[in-house]
Protein backbone atom coordinates (compact mmCIF):
# COMPACT_ATOMS: atom_id res chain seq x y z
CA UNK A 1 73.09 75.41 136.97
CA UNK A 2 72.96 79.24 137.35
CA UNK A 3 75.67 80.96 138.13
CA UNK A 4 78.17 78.16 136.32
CA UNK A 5 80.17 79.85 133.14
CA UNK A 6 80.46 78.21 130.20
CA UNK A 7 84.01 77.42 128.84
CA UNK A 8 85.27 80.17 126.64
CA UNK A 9 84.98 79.42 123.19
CA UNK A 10 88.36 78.75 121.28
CA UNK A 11 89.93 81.21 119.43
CA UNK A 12 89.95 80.54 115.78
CA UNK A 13 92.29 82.17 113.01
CA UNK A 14 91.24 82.32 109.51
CA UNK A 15 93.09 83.22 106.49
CA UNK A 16 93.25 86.61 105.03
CA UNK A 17 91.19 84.83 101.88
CA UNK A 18 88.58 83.63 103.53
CA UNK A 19 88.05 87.15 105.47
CA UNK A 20 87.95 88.68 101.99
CA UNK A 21 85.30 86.44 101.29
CA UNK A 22 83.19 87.08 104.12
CA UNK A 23 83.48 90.69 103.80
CA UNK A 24 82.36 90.37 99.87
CA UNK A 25 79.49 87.84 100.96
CA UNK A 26 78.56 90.84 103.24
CA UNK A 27 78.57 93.39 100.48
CA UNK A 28 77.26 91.31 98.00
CA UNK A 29 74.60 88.79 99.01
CA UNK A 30 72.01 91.40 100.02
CA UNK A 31 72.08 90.03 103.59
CA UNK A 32 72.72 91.45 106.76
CA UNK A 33 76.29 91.41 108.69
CA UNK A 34 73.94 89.34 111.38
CA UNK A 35 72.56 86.84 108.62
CA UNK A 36 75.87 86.28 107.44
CA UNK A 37 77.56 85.60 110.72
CA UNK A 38 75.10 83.46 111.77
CA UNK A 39 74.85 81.22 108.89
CA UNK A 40 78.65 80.60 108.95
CA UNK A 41 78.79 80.35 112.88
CA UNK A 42 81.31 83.66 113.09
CA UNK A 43 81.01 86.56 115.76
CA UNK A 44 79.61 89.49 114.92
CA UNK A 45 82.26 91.42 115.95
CA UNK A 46 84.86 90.10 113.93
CA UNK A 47 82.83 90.35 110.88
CA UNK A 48 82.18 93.78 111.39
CA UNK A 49 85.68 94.74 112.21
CA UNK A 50 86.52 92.72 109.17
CA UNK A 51 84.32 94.83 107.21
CA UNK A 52 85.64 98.56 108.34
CA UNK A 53 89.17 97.31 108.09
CA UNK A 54 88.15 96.43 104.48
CA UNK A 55 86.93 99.70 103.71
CA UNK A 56 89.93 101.39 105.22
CA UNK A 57 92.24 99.26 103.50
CA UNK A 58 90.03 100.36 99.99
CA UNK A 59 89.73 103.91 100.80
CA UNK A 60 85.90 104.28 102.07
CA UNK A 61 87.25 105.05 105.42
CA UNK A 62 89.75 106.72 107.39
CA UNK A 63 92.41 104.76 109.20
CA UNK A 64 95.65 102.58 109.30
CA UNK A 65 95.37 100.54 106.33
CA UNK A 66 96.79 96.40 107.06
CA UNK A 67 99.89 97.26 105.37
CA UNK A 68 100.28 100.19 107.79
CA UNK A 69 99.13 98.19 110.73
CA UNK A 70 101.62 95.25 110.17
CA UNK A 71 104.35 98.10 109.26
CA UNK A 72 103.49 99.42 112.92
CA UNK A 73 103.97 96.71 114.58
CA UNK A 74 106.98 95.86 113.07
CA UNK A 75 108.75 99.19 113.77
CA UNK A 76 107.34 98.59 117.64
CA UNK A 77 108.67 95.30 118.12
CA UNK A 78 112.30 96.39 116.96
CA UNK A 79 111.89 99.50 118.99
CA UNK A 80 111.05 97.48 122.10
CA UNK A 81 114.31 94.86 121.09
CA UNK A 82 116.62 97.98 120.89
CA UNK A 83 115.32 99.68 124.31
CA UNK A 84 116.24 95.84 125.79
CA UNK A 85 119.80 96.18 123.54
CA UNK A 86 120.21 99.14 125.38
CA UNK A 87 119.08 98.74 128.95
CA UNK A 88 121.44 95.45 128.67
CA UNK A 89 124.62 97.48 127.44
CA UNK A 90 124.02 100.14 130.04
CA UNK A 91 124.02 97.10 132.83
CA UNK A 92 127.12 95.58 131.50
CA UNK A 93 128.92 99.21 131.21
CA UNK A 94 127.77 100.18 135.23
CA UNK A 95 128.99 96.63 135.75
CA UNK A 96 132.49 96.98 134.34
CA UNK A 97 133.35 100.70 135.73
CA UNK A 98 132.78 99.64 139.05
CA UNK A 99 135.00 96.76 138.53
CA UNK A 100 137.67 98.62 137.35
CA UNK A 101 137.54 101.35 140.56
């Protein structure tokens, strides 16, 4: 019927290995991003972000290499754990002066 939506597709994850492998089918096959995506039922998208991160990661491009990336997130997520350290310890210390008042 129009106007209905169709149920989101799943999200899929796929190995770093097999995006290698897409992204060298892509270089290498003599086919278009579009070709290849469509004969192996990926998104576009993907593939083409799969691609550029590729070429950042060799040098082509400019950018946050994967290493980098993962590194970044990394230092965030501890970052965000020792701002919630904190914020705790400053609780407990407001907590204990005006008990002892």
């Amino acid at each position: 019927m129009a106007g209905e939506r169709e149920e989101p597709r799943a999200r899929r994850a796929f190995t770093s290995e097999f995006k290698a492998e897409v992204v060298e089918l892509c270089r290498t096959s003599g086919l278009s991003i579009a070709q290849v995506c469509r004969q192996m039922s990926l998104g576009e998208t993907a593939v083409r972000r799969w691609v550029a991160q590729a070429d950042v990661d060799e040098g082509r491009r400019d950018g946050l290499t994967s290493d980098e990336r993962a590194e970044l997130s990394r230092v965030r997520k501890e970052n965000r754990v020792l701002r919630e350290e904190r914020d705790i310890l400053k609780r407990a210390m407001a907590f204990f002066a005006r008990e002892t008042r």
